[in-house]
PDB file of N, CA and C in Angstrom:
ATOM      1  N   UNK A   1       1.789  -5.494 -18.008  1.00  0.00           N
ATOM      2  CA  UNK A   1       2.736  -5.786 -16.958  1.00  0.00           C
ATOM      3  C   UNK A   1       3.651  -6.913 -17.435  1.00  0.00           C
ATOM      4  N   UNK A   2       4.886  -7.125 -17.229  1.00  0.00           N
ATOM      5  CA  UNK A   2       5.603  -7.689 -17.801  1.00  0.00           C
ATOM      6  C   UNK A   2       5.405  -9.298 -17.424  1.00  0.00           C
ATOM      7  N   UNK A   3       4.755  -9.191 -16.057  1.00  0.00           N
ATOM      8  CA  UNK A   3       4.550 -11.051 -15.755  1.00  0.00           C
ATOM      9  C   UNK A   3       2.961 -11.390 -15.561  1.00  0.00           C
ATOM     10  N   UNK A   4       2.834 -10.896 -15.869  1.00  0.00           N
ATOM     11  CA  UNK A   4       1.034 -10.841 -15.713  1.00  0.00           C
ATOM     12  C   UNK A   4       0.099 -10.164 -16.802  1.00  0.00           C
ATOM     13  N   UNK A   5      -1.445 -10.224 -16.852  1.00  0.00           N
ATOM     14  CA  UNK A   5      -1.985  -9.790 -18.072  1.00  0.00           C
ATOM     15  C   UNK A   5      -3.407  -9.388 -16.745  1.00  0.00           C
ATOM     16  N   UNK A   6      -3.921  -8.602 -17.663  1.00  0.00           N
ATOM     17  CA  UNK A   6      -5.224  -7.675 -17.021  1.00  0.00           C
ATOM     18  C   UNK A   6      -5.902  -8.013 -18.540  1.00  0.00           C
ATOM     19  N   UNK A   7      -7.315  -8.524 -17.897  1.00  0.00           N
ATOM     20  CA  UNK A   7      -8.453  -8.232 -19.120  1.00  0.00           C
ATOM     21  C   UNK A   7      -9.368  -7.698 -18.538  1.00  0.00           C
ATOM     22  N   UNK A   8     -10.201  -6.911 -19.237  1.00  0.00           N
ATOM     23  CA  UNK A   8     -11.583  -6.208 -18.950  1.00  0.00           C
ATOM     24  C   UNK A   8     -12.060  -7.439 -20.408  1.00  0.00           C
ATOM     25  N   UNK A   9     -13.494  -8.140 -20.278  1.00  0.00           N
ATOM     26  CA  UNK A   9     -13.720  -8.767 -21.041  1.00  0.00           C
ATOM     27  C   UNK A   9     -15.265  -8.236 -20.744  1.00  0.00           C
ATOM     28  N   UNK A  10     -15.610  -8.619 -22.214  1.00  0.00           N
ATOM     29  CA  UNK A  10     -16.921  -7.892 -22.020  1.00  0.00           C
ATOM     30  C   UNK A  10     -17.827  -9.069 -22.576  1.00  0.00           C
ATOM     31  N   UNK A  11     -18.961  -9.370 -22.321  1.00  0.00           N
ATOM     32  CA  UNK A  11     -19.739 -10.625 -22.795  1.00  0.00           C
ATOM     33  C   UNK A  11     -20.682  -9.836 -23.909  1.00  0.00           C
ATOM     34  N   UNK A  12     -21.060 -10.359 -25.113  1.00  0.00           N
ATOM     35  CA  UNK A  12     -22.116  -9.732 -26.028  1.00  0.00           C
ATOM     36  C   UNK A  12     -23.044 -10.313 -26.404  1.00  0.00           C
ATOM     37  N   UNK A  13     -23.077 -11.453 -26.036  1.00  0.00           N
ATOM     38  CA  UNK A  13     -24.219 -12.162 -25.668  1.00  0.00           C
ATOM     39  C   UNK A  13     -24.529 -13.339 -24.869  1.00  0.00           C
ATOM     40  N   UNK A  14     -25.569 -14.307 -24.839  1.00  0.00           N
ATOM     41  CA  UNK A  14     -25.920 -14.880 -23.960  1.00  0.00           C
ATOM     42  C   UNK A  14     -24.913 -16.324 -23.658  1.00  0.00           C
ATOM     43  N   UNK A  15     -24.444 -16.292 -24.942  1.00  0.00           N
ATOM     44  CA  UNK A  15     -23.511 -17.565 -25.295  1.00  0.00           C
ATOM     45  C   UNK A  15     -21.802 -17.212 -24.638  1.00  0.00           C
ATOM     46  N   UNK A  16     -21.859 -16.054 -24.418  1.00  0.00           N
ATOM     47  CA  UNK A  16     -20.676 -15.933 -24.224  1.00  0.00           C
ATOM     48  C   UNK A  16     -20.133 -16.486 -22.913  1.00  0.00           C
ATOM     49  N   UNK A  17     -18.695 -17.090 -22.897  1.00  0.00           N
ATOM     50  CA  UNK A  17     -18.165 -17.607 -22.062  1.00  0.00           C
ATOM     51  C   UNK A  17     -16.803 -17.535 -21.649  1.00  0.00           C
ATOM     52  N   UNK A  18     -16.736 -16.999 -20.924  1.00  0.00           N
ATOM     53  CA  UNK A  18     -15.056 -16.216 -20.185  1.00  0.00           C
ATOM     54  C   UNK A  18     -14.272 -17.466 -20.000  1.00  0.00           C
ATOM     55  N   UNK A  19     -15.170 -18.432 -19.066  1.00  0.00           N
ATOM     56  CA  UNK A  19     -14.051 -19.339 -18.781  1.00  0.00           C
ATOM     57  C   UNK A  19     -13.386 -20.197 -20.102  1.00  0.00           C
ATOM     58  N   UNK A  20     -14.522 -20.246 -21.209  1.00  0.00           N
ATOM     59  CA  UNK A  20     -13.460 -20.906 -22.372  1.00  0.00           C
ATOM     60  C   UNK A  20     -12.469 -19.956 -23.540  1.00  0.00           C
ATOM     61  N   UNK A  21     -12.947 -18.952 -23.275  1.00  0.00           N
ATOM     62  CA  UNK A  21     -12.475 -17.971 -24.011  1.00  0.00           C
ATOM     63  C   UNK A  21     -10.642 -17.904 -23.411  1.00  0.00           C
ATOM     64  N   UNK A  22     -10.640 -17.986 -22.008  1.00  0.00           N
ATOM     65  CA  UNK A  22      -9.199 -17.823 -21.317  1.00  0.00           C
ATOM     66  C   UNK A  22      -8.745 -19.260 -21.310  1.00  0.00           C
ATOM     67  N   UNK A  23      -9.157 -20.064 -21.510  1.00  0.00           N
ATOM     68  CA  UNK A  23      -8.765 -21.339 -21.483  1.00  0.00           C
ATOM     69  C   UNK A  23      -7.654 -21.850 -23.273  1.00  0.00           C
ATOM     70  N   UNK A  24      -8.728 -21.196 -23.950  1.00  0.00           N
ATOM     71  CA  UNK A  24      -8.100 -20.778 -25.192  1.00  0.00           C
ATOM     72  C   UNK A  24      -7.329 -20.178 -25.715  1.00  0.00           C
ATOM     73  N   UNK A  25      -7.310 -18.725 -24.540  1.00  0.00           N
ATOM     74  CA  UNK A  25      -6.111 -17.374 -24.913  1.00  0.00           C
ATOM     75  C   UNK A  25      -4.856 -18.342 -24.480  1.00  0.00           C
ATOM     76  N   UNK A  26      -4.779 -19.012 -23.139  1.00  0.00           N
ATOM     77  CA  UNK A  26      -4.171 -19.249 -22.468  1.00  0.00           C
ATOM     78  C   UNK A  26      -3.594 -20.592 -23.232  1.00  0.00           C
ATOM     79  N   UNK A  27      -3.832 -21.308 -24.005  1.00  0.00           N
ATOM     80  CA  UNK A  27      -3.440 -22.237 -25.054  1.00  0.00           C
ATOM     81  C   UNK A  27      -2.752 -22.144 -25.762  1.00  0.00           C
ATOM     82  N   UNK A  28      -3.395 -21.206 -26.519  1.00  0.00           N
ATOM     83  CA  UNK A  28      -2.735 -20.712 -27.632  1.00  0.00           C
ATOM     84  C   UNK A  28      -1.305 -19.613 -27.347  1.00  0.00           C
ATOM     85  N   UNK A  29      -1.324 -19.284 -26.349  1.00  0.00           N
ATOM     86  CA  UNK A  29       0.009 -18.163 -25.881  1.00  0.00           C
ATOM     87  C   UNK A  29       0.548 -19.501 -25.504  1.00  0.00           C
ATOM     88  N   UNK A  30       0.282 -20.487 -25.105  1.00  0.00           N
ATOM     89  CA  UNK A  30       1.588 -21.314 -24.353  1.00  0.00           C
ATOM     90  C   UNK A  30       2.367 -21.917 -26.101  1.00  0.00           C
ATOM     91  N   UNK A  31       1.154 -22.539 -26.205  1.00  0.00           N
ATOM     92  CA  UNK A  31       1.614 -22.908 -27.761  1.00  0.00           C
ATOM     93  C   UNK A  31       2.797 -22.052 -28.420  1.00  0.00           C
ATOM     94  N   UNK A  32       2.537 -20.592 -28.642  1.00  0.00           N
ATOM     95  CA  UNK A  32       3.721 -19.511 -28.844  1.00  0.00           C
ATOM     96  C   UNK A  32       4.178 -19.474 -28.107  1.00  0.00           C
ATOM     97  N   UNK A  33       4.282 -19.611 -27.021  1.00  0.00           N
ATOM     98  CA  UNK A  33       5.536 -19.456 -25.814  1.00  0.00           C
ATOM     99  C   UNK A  33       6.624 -20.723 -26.229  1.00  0.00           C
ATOM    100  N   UNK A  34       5.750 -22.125 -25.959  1.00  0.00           N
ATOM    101  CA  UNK A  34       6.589 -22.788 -26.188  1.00  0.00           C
ATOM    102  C   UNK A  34       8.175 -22.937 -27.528  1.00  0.00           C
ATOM    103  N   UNK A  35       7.248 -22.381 -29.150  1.00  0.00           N
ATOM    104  CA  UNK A  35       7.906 -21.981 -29.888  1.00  0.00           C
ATOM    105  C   UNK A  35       9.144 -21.267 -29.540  1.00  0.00           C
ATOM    106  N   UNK A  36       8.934 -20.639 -29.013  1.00  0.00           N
ATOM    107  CA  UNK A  36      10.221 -19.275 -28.692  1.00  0.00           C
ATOM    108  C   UNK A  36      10.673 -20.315 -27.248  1.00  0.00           C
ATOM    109  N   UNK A  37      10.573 -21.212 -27.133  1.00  0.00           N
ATOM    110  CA  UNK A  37      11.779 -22.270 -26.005  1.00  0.00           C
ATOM    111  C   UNK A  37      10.977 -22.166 -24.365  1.00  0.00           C
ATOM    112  N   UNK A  38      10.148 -21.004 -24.616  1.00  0.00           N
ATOM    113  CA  UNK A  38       9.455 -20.823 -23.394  1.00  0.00           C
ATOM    114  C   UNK A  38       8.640 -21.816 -22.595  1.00  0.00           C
ATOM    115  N   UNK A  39       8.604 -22.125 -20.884  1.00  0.00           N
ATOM    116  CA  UNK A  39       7.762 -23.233 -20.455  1.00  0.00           C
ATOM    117  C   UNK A  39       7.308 -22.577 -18.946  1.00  0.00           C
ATOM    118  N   UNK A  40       6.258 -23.118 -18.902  1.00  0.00           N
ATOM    119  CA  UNK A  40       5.801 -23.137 -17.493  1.00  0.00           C
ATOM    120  C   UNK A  40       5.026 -21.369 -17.636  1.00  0.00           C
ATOM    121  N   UNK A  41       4.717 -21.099 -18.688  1.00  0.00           N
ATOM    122  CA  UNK A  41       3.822 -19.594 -18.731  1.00  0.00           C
ATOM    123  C   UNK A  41       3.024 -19.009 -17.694  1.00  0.00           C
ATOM    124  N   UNK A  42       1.704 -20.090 -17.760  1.00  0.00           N
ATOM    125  CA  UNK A  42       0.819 -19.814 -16.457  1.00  0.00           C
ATOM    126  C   UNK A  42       0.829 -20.364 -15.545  1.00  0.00           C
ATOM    127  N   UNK A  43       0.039 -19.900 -14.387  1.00  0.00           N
ATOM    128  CA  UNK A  43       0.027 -20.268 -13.105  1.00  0.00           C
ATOM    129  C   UNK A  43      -1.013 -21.429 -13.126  1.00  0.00           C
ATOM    130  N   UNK A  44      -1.500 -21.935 -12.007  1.00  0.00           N
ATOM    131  CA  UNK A  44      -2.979 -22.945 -12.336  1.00  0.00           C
ATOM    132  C   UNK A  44      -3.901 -22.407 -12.707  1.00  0.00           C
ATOM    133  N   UNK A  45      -4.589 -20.820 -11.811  1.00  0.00           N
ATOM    134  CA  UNK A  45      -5.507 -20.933 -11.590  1.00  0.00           C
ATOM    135  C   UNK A  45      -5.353 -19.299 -12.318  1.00  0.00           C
ATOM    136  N   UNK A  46      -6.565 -18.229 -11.961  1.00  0.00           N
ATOM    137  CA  UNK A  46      -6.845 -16.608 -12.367  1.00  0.00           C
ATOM    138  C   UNK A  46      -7.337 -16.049 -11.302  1.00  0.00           C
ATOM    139  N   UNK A  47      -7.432 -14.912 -11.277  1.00  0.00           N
ATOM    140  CA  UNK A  47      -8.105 -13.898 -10.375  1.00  0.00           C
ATOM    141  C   UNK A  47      -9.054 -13.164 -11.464  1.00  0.00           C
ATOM    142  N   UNK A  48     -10.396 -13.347 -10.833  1.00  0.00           N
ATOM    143  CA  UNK A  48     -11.572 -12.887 -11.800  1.00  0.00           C
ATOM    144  C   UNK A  48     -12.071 -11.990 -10.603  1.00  0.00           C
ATOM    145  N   UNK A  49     -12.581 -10.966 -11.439  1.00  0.00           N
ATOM    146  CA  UNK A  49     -13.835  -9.821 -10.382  1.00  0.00           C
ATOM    147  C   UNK A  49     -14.633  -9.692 -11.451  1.00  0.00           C
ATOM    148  N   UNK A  50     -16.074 -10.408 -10.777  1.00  0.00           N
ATOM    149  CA  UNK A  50     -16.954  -9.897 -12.062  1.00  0.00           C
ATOM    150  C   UNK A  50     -17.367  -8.054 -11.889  1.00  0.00           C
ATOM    151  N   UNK A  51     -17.656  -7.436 -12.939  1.00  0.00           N
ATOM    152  CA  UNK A  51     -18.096  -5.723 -12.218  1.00  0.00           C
ATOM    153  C   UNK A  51     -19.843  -5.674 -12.193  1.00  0.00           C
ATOM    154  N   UNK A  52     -19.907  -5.533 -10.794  1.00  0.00           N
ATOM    155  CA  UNK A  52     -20.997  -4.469 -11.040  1.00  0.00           C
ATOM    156  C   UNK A  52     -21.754  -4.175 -11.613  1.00  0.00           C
ATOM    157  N   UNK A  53     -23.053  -3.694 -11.319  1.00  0.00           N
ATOM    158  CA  UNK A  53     -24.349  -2.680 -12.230  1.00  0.00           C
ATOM    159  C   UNK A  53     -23.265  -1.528 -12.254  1.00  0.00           C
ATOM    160  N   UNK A  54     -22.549  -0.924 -11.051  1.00  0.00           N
ATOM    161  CA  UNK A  54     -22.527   0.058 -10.655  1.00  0.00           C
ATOM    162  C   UNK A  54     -21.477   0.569 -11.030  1.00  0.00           C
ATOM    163  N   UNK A  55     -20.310  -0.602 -11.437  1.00  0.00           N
ATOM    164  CA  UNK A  55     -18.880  -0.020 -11.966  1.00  0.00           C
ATOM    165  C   UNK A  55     -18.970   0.686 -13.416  1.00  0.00           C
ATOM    166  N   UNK A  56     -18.017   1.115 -13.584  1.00  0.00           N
ATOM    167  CA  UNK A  56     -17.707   2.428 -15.169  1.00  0.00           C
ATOM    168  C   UNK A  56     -16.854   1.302 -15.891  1.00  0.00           C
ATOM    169  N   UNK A  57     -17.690   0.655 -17.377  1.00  0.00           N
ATOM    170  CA  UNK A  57     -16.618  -0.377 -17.959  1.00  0.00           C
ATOM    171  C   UNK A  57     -15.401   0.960 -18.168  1.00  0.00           C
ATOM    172  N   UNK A  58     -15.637   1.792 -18.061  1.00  0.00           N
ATOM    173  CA  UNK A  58     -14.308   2.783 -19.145  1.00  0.00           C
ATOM    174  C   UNK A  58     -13.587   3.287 -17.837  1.00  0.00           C
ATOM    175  N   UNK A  59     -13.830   3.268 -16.625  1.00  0.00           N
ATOM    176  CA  UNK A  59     -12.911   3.684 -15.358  1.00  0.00           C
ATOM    177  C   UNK A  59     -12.323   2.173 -15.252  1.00  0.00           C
ATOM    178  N   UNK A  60     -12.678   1.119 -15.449  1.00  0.00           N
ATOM    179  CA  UNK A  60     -12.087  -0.317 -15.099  1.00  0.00           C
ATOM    180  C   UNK A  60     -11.155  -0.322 -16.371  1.00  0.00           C
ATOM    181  N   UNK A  61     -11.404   0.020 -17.482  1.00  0.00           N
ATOM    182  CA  UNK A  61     -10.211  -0.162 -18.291  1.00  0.00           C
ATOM    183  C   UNK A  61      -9.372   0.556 -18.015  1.00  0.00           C
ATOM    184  N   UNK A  62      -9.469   2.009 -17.991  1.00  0.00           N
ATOM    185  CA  UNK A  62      -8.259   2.806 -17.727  1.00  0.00           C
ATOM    186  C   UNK A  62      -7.829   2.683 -16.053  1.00  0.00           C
ATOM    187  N   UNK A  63      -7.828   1.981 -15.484  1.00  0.00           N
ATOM    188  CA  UNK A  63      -7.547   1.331 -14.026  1.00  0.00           C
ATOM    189  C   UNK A  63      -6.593   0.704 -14.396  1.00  0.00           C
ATOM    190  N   UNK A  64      -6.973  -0.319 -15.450  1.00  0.00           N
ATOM    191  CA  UNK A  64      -5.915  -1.419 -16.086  1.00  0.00           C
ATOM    192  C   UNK A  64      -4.659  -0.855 -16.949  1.00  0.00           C
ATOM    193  N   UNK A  65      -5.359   0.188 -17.374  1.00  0.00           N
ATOM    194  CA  UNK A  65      -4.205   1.112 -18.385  1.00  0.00           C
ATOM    195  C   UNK A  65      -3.440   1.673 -17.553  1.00  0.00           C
ATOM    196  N   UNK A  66      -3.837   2.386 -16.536  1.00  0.00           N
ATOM    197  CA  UNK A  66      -2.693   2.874 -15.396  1.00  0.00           C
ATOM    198  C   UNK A  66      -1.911   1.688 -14.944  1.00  0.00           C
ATOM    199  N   UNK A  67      -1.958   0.512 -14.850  1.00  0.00           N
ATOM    200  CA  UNK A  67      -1.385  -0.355 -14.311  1.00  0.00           C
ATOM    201  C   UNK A  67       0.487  -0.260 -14.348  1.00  0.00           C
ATOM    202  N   UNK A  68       0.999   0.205 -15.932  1.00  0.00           N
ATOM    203  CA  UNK A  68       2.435   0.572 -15.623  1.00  0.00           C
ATOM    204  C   UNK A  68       2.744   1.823 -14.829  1.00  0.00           C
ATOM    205  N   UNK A  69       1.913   2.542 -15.066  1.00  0.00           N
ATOM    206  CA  UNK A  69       1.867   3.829 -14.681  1.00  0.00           C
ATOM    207  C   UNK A  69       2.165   4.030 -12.661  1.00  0.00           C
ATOM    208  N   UNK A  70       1.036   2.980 -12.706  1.00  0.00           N
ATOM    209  CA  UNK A  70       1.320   2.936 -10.864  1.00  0.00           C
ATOM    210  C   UNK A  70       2.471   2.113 -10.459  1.00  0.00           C
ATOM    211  N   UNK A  71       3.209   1.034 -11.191  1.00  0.00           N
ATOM    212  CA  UNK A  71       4.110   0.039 -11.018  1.00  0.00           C
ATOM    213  C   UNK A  71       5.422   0.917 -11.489  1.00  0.00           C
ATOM    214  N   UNK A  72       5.430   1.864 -11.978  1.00  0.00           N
ATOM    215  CA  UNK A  72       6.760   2.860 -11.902  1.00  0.00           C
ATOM    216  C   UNK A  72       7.294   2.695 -13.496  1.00  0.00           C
ATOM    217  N   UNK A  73       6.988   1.839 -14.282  1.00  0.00           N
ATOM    218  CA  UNK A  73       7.367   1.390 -15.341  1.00  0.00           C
ATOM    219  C   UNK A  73       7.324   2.064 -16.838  1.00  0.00           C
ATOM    220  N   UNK A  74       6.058   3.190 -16.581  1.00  0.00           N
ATOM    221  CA  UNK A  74       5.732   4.349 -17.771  1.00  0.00           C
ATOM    222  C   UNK A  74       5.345   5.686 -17.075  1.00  0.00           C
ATOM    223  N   UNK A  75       5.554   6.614 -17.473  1.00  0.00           N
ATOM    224  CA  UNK A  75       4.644   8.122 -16.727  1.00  0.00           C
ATOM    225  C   UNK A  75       3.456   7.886 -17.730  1.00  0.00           C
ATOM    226  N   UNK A  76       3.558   7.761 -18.481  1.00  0.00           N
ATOM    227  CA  UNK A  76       1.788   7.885 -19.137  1.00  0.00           C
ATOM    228  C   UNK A  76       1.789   6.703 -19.728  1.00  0.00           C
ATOM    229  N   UNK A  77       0.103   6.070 -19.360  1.00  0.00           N
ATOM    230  CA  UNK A  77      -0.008   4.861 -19.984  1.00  0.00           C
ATOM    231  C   UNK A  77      -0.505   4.974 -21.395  1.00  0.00           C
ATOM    232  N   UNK A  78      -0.036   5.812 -22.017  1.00  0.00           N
ATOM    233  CA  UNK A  78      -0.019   5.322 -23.669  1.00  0.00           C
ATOM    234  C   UNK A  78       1.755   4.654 -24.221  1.00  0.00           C
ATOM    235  N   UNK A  79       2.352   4.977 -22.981  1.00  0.00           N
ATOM    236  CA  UNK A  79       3.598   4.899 -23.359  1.00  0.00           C
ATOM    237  C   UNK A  79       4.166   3.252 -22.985  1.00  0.00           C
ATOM    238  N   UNK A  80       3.082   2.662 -22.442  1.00  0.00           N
ATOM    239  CA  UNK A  80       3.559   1.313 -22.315  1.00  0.00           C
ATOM    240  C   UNK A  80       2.645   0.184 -23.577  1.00  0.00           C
ATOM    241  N   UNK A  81       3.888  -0.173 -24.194  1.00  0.00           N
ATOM    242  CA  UNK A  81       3.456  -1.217 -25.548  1.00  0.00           C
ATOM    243  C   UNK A  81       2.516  -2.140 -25.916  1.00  0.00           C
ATOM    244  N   UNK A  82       2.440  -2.588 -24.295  1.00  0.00           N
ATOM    245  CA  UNK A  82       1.193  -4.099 -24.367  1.00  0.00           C
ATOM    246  C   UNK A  82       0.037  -3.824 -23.949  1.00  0.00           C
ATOM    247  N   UNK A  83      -0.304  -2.425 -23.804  1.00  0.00           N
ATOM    248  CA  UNK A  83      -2.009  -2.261 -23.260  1.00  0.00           C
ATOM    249  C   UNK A  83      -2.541  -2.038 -24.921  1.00  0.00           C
ATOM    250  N   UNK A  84      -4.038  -2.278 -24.791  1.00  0.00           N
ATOM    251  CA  UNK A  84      -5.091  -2.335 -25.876  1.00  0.00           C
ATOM    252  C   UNK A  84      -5.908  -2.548 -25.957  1.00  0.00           C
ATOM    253  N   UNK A  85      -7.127  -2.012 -26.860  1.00  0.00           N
ATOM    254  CA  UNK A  85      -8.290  -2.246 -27.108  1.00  0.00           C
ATOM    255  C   UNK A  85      -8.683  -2.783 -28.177  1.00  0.00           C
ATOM    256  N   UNK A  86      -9.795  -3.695 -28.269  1.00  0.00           N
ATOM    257  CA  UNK A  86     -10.648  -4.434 -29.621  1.00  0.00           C
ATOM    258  C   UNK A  86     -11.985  -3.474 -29.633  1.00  0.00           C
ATOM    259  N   UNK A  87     -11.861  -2.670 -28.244  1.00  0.00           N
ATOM    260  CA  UNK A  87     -13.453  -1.738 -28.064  1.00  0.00           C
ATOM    261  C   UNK A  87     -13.270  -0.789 -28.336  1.00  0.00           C
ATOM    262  N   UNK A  88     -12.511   0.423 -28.499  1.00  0.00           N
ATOM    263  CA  UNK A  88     -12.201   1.788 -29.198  1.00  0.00           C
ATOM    264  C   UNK A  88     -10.757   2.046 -28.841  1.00  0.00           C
ATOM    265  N   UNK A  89     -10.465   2.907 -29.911  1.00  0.00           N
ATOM    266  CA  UNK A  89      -9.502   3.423 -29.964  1.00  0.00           C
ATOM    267  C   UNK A  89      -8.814   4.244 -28.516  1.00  0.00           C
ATOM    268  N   UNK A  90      -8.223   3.623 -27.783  1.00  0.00           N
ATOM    269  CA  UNK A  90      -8.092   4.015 -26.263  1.00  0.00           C
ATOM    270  C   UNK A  90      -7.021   5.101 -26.035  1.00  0.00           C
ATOM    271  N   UNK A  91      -6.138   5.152 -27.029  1.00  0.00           N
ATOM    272  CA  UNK A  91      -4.791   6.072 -26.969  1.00  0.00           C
ATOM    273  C   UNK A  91      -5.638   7.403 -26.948  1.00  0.00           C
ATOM    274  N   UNK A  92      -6.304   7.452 -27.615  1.00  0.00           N
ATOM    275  CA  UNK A  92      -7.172   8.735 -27.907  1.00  0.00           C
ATOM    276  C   UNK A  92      -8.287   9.006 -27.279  1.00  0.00           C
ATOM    277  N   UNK A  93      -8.530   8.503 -26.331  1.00  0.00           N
ATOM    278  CA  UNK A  93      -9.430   8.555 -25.490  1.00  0.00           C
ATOM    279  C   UNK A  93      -9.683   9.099 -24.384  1.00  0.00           C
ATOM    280  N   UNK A  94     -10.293  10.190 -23.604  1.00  0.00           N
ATOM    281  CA  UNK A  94     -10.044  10.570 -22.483  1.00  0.00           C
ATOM    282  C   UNK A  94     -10.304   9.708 -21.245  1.00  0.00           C
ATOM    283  N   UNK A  95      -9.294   9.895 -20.474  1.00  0.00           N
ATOM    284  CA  UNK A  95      -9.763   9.317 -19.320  1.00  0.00           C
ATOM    285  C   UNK A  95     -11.192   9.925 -18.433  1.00  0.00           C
ATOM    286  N   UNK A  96     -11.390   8.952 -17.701  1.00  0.00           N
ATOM    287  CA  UNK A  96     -13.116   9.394 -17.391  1.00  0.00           C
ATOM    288  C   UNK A  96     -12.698  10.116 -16.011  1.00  0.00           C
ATOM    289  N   UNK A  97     -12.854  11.245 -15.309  1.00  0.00           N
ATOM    290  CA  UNK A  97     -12.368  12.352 -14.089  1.00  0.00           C
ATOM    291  C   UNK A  97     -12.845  11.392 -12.827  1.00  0.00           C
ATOM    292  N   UNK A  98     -13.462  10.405 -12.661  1.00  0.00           N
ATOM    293  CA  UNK A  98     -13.411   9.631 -11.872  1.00  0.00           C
ATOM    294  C   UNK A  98     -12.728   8.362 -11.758  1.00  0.00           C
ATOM    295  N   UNK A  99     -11.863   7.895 -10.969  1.00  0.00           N
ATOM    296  CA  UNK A  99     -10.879   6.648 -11.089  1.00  0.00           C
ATOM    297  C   UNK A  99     -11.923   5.620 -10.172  1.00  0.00           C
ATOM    298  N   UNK A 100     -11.649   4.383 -10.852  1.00  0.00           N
ATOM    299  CA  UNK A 100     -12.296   3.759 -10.775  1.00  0.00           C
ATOM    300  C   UNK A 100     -11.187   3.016  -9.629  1.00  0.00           C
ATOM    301  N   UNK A 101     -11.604   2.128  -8.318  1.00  0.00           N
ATOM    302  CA  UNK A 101     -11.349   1.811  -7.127  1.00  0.00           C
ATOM    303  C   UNK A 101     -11.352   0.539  -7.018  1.00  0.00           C
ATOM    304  N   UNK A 102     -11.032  -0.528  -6.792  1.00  0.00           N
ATOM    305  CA  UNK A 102     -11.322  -1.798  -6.964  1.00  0.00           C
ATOM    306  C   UNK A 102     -11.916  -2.497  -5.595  1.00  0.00           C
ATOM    307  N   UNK A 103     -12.925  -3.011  -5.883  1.00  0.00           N
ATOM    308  CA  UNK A 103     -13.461  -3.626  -4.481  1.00  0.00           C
ATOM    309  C   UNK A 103     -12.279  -3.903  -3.444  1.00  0.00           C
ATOM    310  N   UNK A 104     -10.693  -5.317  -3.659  1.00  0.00           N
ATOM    311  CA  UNK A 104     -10.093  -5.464  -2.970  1.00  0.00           C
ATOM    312  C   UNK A 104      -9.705  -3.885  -2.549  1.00  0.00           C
ATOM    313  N   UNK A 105      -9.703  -2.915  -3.233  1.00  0.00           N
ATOM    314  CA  UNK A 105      -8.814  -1.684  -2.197  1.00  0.00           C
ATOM    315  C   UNK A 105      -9.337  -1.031  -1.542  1.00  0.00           C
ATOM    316  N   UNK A 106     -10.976  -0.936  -1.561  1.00  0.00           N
ATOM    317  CA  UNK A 106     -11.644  -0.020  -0.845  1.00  0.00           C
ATOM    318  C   UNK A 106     -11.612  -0.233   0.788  1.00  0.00           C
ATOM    319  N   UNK A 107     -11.743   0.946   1.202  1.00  0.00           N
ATOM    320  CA  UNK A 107     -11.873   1.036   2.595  1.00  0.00           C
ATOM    321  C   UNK A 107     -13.091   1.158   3.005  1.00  0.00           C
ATOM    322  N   UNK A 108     -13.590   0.081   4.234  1.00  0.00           N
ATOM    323  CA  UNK A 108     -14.707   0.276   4.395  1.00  0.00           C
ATOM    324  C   UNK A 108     -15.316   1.521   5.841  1.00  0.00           C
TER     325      UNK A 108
END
């Protein structure tokens, strides 16, 4: 998304730690932001949802991959530049026949 970023982050072990890990992403992009004249990048704070026993890590990514897709910005989300994976090859990947729902949208 052009003003915002979506992570699916995945922990691999016991040491792992989200909040310094984004504290770091978020450093180091200002650091390059600033380079290129850029200021004021992030906001204060994040919006975190931890998932579930019950959520699909691979319906929550491609949730995130639709993200231009629903914002009007690509018809297919391989066609927007800044989505990606470090976990498999996602362009090539099928989407899973169930879409994954996000707690804020569900209806109860």
């Amino acid at each position: 998304m052009p003003n915002h970023v979506h992570l699916e982050l995945v922990g691999l072990s016991e040491k792992s730690d989200a909040i310094a890990l984004l504290h770091d992403f978020k450093g180091n992009a200002t650091s390059q932001a600033r380079t290129l004249g850029l200021r004021n990048l992030w906001e204060k704070g994040f919006y975190d949802h931890i998932m579930r026993d019950d959520d699909d890590e691979n319906a929550v990514a491609w949730y995130i991959f639709n993200n231009p897709v629903r914002k009007g910005l690509v018809q297919d989300p391989r066609d927007w530049p800044y989505s990606g994976s470090w976990m498999f090859d996602w362009k090539k990947a099928v989407a899973p026949i169930e879409q994954y729902n996000p707690p804020w949208k569900r209806v109860s």
